[in-house]
Protein backbone atom coordinates (compact mmCIF):
# COMPACT_ATOMS: atom_id res chain seq x y z
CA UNK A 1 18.23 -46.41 60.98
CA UNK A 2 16.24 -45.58 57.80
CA UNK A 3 13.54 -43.39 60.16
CA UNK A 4 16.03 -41.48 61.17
CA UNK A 5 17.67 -40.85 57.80
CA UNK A 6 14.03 -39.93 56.57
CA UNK A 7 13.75 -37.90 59.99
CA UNK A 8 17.09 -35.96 59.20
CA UNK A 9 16.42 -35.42 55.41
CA UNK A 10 13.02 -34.10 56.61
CA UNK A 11 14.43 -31.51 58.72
CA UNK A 12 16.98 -30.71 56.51
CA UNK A 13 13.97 -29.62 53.50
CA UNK A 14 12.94 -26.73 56.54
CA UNK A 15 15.68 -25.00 56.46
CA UNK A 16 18.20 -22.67 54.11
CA UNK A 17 21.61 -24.16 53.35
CA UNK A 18 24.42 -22.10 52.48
CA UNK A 19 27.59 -22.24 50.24
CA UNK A 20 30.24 -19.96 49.75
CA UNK A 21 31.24 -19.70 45.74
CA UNK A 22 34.17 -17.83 44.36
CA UNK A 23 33.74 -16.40 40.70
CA UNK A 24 36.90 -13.95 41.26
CA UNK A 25 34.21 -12.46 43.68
CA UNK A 26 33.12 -13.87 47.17
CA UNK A 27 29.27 -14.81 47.11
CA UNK A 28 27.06 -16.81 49.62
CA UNK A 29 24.51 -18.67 48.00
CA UNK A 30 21.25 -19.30 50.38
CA UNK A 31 19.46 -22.34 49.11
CA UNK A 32 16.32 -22.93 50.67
CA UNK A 33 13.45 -21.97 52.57
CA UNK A 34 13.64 -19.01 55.24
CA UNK A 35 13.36 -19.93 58.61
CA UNK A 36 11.62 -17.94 61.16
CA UNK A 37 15.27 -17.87 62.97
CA UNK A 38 16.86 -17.30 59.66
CA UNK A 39 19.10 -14.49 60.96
CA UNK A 40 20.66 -16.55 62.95
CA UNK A 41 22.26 -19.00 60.87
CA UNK A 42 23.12 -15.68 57.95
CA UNK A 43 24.91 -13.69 60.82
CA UNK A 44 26.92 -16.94 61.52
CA UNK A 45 27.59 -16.97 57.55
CA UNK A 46 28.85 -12.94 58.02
CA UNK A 47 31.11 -13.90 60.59
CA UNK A 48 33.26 -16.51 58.22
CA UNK A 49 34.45 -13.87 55.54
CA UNK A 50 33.43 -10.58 53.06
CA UNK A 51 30.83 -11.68 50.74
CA UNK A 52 30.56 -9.06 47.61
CA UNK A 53 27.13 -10.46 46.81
CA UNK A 54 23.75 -12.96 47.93
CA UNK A 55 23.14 -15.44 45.53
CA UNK A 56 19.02 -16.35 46.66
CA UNK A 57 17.64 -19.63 45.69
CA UNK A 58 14.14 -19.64 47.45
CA UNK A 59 10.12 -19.88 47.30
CA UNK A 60 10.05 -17.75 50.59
CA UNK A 61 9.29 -19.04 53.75
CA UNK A 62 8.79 -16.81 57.21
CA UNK A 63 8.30 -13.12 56.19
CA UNK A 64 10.23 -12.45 59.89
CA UNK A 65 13.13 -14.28 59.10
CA UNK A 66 13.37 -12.46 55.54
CA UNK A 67 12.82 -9.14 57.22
CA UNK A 68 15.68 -9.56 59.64
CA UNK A 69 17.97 -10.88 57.13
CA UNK A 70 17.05 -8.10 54.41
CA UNK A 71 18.29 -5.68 57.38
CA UNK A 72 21.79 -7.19 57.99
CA UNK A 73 22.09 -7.46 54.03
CA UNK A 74 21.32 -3.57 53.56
CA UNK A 75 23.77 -2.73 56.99
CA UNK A 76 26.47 -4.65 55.03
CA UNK A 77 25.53 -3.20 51.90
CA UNK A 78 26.00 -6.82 49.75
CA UNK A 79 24.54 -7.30 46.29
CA UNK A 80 21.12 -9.36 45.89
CA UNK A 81 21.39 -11.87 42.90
CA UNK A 82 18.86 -14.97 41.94
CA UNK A 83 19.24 -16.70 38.86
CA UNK A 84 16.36 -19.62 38.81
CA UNK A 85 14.07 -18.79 41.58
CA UNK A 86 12.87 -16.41 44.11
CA UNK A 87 9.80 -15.95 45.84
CA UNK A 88 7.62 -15.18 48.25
CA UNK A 89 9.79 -13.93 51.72
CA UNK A 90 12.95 -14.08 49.52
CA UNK A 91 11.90 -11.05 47.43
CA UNK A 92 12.56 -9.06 50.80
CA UNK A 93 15.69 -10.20 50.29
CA UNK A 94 16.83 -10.02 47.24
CA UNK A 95 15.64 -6.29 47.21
CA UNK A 96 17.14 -5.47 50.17
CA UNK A 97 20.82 -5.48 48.35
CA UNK A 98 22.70 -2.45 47.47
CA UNK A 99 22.34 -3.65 44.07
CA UNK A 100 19.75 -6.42 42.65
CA UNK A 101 20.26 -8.14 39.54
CA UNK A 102 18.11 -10.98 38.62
CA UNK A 103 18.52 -13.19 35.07
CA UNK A 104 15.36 -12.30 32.82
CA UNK A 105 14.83 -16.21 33.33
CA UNK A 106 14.22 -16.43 36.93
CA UNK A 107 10.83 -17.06 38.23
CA UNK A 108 9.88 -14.63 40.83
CA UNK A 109 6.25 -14.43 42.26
CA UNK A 110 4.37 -12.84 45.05
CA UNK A 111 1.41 -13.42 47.11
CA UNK A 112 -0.59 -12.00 49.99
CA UNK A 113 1.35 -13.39 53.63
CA UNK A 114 -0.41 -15.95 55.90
CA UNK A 115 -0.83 -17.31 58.95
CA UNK A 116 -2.05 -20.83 59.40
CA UNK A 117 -3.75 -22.04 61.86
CA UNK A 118 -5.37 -26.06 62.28
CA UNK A 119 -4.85 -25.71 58.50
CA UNK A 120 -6.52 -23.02 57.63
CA UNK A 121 -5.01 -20.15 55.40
CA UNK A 122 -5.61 -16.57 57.54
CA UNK A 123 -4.62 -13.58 55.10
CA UNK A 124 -2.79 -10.77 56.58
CA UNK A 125 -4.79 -7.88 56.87
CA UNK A 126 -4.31 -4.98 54.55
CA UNK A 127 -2.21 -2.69 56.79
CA UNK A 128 -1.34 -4.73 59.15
CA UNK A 129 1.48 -5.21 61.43
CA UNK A 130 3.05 -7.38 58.49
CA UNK A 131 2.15 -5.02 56.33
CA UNK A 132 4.03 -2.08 58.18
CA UNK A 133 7.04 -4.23 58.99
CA UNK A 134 7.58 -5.05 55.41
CA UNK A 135 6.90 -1.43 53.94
CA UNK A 136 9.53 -0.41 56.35
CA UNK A 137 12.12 -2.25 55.41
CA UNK A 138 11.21 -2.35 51.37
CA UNK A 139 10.79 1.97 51.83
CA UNK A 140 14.70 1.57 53.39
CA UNK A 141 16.05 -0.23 50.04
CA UNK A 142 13.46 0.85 47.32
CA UNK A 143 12.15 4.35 48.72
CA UNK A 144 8.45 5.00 49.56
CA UNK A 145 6.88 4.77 46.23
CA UNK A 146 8.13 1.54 44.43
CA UNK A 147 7.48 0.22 47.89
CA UNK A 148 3.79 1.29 48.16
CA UNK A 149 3.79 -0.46 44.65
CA UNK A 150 5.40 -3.35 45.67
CA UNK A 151 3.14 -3.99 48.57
CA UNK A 152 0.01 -2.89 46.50
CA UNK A 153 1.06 -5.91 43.89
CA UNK A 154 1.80 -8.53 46.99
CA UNK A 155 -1.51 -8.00 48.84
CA UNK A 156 -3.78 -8.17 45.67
CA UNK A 157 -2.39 -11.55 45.14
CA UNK A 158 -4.76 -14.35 47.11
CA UNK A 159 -2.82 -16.15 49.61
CA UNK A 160 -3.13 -18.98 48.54
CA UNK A 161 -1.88 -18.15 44.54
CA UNK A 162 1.33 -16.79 43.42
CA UNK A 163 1.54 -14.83 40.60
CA UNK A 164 4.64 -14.45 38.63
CA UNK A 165 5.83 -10.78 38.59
CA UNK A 166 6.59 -9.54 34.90
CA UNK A 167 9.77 -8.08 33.27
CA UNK A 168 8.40 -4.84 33.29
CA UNK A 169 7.06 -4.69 37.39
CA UNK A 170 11.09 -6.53 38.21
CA UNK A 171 12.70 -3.77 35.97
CA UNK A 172 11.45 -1.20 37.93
CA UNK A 173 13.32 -2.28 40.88
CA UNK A 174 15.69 -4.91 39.67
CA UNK A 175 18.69 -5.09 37.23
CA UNK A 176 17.73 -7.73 34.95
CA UNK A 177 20.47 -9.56 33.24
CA UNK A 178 20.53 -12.16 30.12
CA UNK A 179 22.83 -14.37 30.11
CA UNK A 180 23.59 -16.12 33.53
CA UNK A 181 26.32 -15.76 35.58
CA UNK A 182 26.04 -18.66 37.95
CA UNK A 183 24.05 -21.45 36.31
């Protein structure tokens, strides 16, 4: 029995869990890494109710999953929020939102994308097929400048790092707030 607790609790860590919180507005709060098959379990989310805004808890995970996710939150055009932590994949989310707002508090940092492979770390090229997918979408939310920015500050980071993104690069594309609305 207690291998397949540890088993469960194990696959539960691999995933993003969601919650639905009501501050006299509906929000979804994703908690978690992103999945590679994230969309599927957000769209499911969609399908329950409204939500006015995102709430994102995350150090990243699969830069497809965010992608596909950041699409359905621009199509429904829902507000990005993160109050304690977002990074990695997660920033494609949170800027995909008709409006982001993060707390001045919040860690967010970046790094180059990676494969692995037998446990090795293989950087994503410079101009890649990543590298296209995620201007795309960023371009769609941010427009073509902050994006080419953006992507400038994420692939000069080594992939294996991740470097915390300052007030001044977040304000640029980010409403930053002081005082915490969630935590």
């Amino acid at each position: 029995m207690s291998i397949f607790i540890a088993i469960f609790f194990s696959i539960q860590g691999f995933t993003a869990d969601y919650k639905y919180v009501d501050n006299g507005e509906a929000f979804l709060v994703l908690n978690g890494r992103i999945s590679r098959d994230e969309m599927v379990d957000f769209k499911k989310q969609l399908s329950y109710r409204h939500y006015d805004g995102l709430l994102l808890q995350s150090r990243g995970g699969s830069v497809k999953g965010a992608l596909e996710v950041a699409a359905l939150v621009k199509k429904y055009n829902i507000d990005t929020y993160t109050e304690t932590y977002c990074s990695s994949a997660c920033l494609l989310i949170l800027a995909s939102g008709k409006e982001k707002h993060a707390y001045q508090g919040a860690f967010m940092g970046i790094h180059r994308p990676y494969k692995r492979k037998n446990d090795t770390v293989i950087p994503e090229p410079i101009h890649g097929y990543t590298y296209k997918q995620m201007l795309d979408e960023l371009s769609r939310s941010l427009g073509k400048y902050e994006s080419e920015y953006f992507m400038n500050m994420v692939f000069s980071v080594p992939s294996g790092s991740l470097s915390r993104l300052s007030k001044a690069d977040l304000s640029r594309v980010i409403n930053l707030y002081s005082v915490p609305k969630f935590i």
